[in-house]
PDB file of N, CA and C in Angstrom:
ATOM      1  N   UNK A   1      19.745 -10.395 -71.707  1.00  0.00           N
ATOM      2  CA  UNK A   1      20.742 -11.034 -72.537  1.00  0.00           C
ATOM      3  C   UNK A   1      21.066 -10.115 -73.707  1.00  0.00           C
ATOM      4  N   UNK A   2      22.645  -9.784 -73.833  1.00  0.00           N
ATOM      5  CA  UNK A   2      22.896  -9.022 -74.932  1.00  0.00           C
ATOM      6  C   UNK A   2      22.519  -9.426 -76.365  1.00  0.00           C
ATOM      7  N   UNK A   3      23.203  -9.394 -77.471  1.00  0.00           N
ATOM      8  CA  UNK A   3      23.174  -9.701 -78.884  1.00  0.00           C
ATOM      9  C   UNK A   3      23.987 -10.619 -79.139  1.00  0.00           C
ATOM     10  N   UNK A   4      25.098 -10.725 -78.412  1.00  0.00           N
ATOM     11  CA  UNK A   4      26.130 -11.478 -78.457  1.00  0.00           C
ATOM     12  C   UNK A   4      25.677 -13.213 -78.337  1.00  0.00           C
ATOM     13  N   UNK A   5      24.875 -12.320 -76.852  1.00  0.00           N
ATOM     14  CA  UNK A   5      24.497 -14.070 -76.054  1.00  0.00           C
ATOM     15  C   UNK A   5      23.426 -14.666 -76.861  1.00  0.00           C
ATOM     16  N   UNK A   6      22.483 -13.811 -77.497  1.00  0.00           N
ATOM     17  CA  UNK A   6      21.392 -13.882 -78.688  1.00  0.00           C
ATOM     18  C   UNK A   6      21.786 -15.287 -79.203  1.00  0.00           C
ATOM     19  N   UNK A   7      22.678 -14.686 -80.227  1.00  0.00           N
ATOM     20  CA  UNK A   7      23.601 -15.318 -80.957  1.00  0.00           C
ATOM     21  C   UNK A   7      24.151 -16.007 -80.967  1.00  0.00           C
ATOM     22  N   UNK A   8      24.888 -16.265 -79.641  1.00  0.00           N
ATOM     23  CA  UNK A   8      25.148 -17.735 -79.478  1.00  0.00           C
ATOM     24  C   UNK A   8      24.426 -18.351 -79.110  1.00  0.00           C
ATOM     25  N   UNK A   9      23.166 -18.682 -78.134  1.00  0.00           N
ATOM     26  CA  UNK A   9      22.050 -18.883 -77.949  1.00  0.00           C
ATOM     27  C   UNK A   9      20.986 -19.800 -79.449  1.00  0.00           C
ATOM     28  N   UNK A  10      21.347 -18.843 -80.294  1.00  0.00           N
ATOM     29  CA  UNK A  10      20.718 -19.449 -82.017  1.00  0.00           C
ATOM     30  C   UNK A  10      21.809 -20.389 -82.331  1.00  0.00           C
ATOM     31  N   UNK A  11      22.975 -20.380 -82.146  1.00  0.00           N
ATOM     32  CA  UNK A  11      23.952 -20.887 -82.601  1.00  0.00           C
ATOM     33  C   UNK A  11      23.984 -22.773 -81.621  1.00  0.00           C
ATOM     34  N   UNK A  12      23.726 -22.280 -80.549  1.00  0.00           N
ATOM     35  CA  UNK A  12      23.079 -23.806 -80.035  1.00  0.00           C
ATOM     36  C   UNK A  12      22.318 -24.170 -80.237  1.00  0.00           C
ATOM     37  N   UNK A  13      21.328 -23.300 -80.765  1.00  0.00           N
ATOM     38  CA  UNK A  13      19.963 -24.253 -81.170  1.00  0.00           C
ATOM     39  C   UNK A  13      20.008 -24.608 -82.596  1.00  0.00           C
ATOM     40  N   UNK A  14      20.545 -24.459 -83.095  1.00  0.00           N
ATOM     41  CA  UNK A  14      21.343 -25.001 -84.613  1.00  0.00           C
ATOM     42  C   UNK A  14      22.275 -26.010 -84.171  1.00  0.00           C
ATOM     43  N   UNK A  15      23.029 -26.452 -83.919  1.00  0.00           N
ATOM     44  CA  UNK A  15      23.616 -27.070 -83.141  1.00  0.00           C
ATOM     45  C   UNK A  15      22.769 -28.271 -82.754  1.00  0.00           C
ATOM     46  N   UNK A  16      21.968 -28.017 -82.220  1.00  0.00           N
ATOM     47  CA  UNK A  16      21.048 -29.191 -81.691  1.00  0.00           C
ATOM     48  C   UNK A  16      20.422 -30.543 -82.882  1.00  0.00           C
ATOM     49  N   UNK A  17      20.533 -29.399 -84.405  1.00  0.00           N
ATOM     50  CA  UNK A  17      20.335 -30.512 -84.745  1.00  0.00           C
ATOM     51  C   UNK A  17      21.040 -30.562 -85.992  1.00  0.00           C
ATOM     52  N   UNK A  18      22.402 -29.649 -85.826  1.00  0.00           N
ATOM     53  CA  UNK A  18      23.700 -30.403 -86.542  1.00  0.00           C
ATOM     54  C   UNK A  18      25.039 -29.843 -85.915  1.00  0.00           C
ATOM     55  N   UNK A  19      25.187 -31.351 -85.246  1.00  0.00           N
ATOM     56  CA  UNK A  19      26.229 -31.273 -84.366  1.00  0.00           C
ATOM     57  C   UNK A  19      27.496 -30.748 -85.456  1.00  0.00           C
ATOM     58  N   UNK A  20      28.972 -30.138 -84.438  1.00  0.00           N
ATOM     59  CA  UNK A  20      29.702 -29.682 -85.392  1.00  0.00           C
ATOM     60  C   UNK A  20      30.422 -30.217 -86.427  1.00  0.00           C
ATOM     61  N   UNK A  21      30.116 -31.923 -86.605  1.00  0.00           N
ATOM     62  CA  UNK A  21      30.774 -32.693 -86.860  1.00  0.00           C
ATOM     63  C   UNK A  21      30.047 -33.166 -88.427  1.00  0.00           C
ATOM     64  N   UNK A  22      28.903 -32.048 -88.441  1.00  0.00           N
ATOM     65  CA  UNK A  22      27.699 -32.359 -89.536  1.00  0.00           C
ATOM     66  C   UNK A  22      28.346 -31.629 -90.997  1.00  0.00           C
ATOM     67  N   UNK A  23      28.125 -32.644 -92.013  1.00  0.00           N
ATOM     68  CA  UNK A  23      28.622 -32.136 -93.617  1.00  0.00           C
ATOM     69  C   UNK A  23      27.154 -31.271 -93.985  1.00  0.00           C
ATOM     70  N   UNK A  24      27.645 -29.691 -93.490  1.00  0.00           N
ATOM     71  CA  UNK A  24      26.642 -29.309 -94.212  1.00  0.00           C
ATOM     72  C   UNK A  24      26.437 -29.097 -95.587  1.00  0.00           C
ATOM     73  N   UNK A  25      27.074 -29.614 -96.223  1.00  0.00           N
ATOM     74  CA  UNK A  25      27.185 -29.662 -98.045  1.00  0.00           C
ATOM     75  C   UNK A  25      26.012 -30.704 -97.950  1.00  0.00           C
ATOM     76  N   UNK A  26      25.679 -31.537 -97.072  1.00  0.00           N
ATOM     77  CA  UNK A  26      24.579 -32.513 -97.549  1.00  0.00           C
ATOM     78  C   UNK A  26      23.055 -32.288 -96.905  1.00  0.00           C
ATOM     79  N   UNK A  27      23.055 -31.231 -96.179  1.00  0.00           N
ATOM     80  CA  UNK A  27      21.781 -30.587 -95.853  1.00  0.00           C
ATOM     81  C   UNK A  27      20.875 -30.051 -97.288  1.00  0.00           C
ATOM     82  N   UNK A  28      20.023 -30.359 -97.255  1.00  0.00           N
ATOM     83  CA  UNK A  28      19.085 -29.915 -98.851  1.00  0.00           C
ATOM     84  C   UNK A  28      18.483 -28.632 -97.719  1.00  0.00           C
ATOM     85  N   UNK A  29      18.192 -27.866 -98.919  1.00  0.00           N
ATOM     86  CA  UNK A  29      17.234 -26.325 -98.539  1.00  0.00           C
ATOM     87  C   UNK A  29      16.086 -26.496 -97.794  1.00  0.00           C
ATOM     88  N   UNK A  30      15.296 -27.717 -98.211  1.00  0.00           N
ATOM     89  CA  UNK A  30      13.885 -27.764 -97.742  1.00  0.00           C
ATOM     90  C   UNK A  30      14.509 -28.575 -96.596  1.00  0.00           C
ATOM     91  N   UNK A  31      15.299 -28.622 -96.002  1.00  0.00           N
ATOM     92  CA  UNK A  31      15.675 -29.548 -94.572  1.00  0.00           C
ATOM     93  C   UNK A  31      15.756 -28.636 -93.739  1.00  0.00           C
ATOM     94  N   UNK A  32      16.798 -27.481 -93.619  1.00  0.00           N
ATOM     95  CA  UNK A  32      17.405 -26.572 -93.608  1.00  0.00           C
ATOM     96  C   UNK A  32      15.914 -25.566 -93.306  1.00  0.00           C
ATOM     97  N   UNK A  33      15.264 -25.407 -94.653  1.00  0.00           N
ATOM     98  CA  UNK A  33      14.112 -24.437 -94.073  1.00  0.00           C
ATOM     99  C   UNK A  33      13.208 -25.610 -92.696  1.00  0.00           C
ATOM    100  N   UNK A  34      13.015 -26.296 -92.321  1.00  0.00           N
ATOM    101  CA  UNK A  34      12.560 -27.252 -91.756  1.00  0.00           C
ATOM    102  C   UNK A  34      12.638 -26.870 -90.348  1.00  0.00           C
ATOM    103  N   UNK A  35      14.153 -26.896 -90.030  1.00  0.00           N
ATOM    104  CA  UNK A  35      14.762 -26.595 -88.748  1.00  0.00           C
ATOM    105  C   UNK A  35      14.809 -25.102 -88.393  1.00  0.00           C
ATOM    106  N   UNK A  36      14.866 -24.463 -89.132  1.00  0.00           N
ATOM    107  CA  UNK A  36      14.608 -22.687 -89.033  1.00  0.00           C
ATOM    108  C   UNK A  36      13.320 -22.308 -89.065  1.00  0.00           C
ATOM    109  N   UNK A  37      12.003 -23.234 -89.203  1.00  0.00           N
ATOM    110  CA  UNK A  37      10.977 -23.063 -89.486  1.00  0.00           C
ATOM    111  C   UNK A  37      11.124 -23.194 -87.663  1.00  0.00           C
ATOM    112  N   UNK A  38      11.359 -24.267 -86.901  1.00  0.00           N
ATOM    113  CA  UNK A  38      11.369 -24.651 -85.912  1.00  0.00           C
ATOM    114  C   UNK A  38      12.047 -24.144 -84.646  1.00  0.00           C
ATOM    115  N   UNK A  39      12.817 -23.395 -85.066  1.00  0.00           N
ATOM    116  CA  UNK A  39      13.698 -22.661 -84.452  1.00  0.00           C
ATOM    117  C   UNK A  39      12.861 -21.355 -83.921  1.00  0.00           C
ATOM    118  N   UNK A  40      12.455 -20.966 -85.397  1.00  0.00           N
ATOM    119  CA  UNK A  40      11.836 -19.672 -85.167  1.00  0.00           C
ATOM    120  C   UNK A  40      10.817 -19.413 -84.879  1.00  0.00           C
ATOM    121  N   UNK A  41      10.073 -20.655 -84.699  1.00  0.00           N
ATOM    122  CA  UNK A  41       8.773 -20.697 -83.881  1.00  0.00           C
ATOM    123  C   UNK A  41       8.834 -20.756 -81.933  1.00  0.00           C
ATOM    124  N   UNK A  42       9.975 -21.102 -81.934  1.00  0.00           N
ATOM    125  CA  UNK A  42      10.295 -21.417 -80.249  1.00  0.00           C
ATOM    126  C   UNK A  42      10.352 -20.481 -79.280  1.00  0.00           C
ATOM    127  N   UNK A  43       9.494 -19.726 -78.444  1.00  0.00           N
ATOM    128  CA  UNK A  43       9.502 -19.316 -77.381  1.00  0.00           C
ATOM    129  C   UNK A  43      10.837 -18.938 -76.668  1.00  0.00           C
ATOM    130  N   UNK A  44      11.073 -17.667 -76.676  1.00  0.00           N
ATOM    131  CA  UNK A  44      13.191 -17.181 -76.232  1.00  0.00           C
ATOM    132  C   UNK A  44      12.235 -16.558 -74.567  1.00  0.00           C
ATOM    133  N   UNK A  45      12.825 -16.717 -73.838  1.00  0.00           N
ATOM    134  CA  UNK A  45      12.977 -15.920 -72.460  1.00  0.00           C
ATOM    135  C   UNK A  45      13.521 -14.410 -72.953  1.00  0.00           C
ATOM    136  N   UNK A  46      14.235 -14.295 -73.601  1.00  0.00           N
ATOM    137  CA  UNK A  46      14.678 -12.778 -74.146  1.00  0.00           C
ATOM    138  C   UNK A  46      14.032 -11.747 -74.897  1.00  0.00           C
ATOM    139  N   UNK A  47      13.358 -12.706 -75.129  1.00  0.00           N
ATOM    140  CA  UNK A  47      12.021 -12.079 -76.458  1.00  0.00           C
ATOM    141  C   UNK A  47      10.820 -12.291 -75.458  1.00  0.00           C
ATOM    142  N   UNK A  48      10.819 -12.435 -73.832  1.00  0.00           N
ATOM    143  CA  UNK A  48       9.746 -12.325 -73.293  1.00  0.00           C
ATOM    144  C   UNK A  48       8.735 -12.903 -73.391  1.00  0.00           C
ATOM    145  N   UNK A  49       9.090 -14.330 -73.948  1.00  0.00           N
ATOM    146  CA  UNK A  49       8.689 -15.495 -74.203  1.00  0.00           C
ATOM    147  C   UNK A  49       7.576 -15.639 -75.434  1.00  0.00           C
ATOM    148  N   UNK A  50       8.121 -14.502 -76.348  1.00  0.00           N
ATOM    149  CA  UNK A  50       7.268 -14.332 -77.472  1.00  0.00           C
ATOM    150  C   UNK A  50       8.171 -14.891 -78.646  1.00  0.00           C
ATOM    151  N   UNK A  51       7.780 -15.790 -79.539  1.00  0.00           N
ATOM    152  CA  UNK A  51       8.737 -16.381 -80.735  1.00  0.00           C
ATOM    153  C   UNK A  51       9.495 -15.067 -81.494  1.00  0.00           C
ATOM    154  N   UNK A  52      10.546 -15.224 -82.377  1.00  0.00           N
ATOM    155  CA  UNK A  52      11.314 -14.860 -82.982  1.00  0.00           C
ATOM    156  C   UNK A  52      10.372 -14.319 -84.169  1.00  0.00           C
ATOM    157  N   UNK A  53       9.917 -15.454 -84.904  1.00  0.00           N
ATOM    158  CA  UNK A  53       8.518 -14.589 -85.758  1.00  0.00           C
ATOM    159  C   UNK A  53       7.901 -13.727 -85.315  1.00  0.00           C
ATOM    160  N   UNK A  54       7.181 -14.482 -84.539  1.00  0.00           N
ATOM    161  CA  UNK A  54       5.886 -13.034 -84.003  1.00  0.00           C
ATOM    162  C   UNK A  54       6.306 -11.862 -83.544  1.00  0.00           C
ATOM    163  N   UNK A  55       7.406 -11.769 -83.407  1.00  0.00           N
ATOM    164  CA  UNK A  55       8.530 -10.218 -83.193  1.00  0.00           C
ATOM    165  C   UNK A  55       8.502  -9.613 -84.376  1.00  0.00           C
ATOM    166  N   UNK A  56       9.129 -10.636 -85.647  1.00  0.00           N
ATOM    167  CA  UNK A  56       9.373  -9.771 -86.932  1.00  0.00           C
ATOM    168  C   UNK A  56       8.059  -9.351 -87.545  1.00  0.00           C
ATOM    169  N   UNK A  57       7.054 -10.610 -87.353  1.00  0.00           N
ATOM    170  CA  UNK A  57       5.972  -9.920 -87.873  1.00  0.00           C
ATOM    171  C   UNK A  57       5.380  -8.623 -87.294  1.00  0.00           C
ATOM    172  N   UNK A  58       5.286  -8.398 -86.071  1.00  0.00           N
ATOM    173  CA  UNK A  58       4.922  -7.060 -85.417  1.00  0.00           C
ATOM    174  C   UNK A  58       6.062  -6.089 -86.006  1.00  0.00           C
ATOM    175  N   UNK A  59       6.971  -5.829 -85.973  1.00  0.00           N
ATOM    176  CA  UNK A  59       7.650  -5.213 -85.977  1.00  0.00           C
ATOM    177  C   UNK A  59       7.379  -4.623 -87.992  1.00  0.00           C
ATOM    178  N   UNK A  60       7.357  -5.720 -88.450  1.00  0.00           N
ATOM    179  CA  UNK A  60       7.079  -5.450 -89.855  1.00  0.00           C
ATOM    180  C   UNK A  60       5.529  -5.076 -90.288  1.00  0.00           C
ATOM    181  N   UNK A  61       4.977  -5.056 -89.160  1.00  0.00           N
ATOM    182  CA  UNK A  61       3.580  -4.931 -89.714  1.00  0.00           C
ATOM    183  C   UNK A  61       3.889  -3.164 -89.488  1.00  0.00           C
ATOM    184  N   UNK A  62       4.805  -2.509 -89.100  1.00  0.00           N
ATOM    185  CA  UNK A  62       4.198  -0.989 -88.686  1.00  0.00           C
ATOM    186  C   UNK A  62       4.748  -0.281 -89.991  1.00  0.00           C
ATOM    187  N   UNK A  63       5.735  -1.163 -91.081  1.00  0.00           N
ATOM    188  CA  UNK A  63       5.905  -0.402 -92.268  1.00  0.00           C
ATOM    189  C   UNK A  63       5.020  -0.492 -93.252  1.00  0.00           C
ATOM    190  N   UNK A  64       4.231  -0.890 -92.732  1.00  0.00           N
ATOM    191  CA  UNK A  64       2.851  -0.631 -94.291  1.00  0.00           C
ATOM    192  C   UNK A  64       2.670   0.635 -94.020  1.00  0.00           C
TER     193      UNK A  64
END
C-alpha cells in the first residue's frame, strides 16, 4: 500500500469515530488525544502488523 492509500486508510479510521457530519469545534484536546492514542496503537497490515508507535519509536530510538 502506497502513502496515498496510508492516508486515506488513517483518514477512515478517524472517521470511525467522527463521522463527516461531526462539529469538530466541539471535540476537546483530551478527546481528540483519546482517539489518536487508539488509533495509533492499532495493528496496520502495512506496517506488517506492527502499530504506528512502535514504528516511530524504533525508528526514533536510532537518533540518540
Amino acid at each position: 500500500m502506497g502513502q496515498s492509500g496510508s492516508n486515506e486508510n488513517a483518514n477512515g479510521l478517524l472517521r470511525e469515530f467522527y463521522p463527516k457530519q461531526t462539529n469538530l469545534s466541539k471535540v476537546t484536546q483530551e478527546e481528540l488525544r483519546q482517539k489518536l492514542e487508539l488509533i495509533n496503537n492499532r495493528p496496520r497490515k502495512c506496517l506488517n502488523w506492527t502499530t504506528p508507535i512502535e514504528v516511530f519509536l524504533q525508528e526514533v530510538s536510532h537518533l540518540d
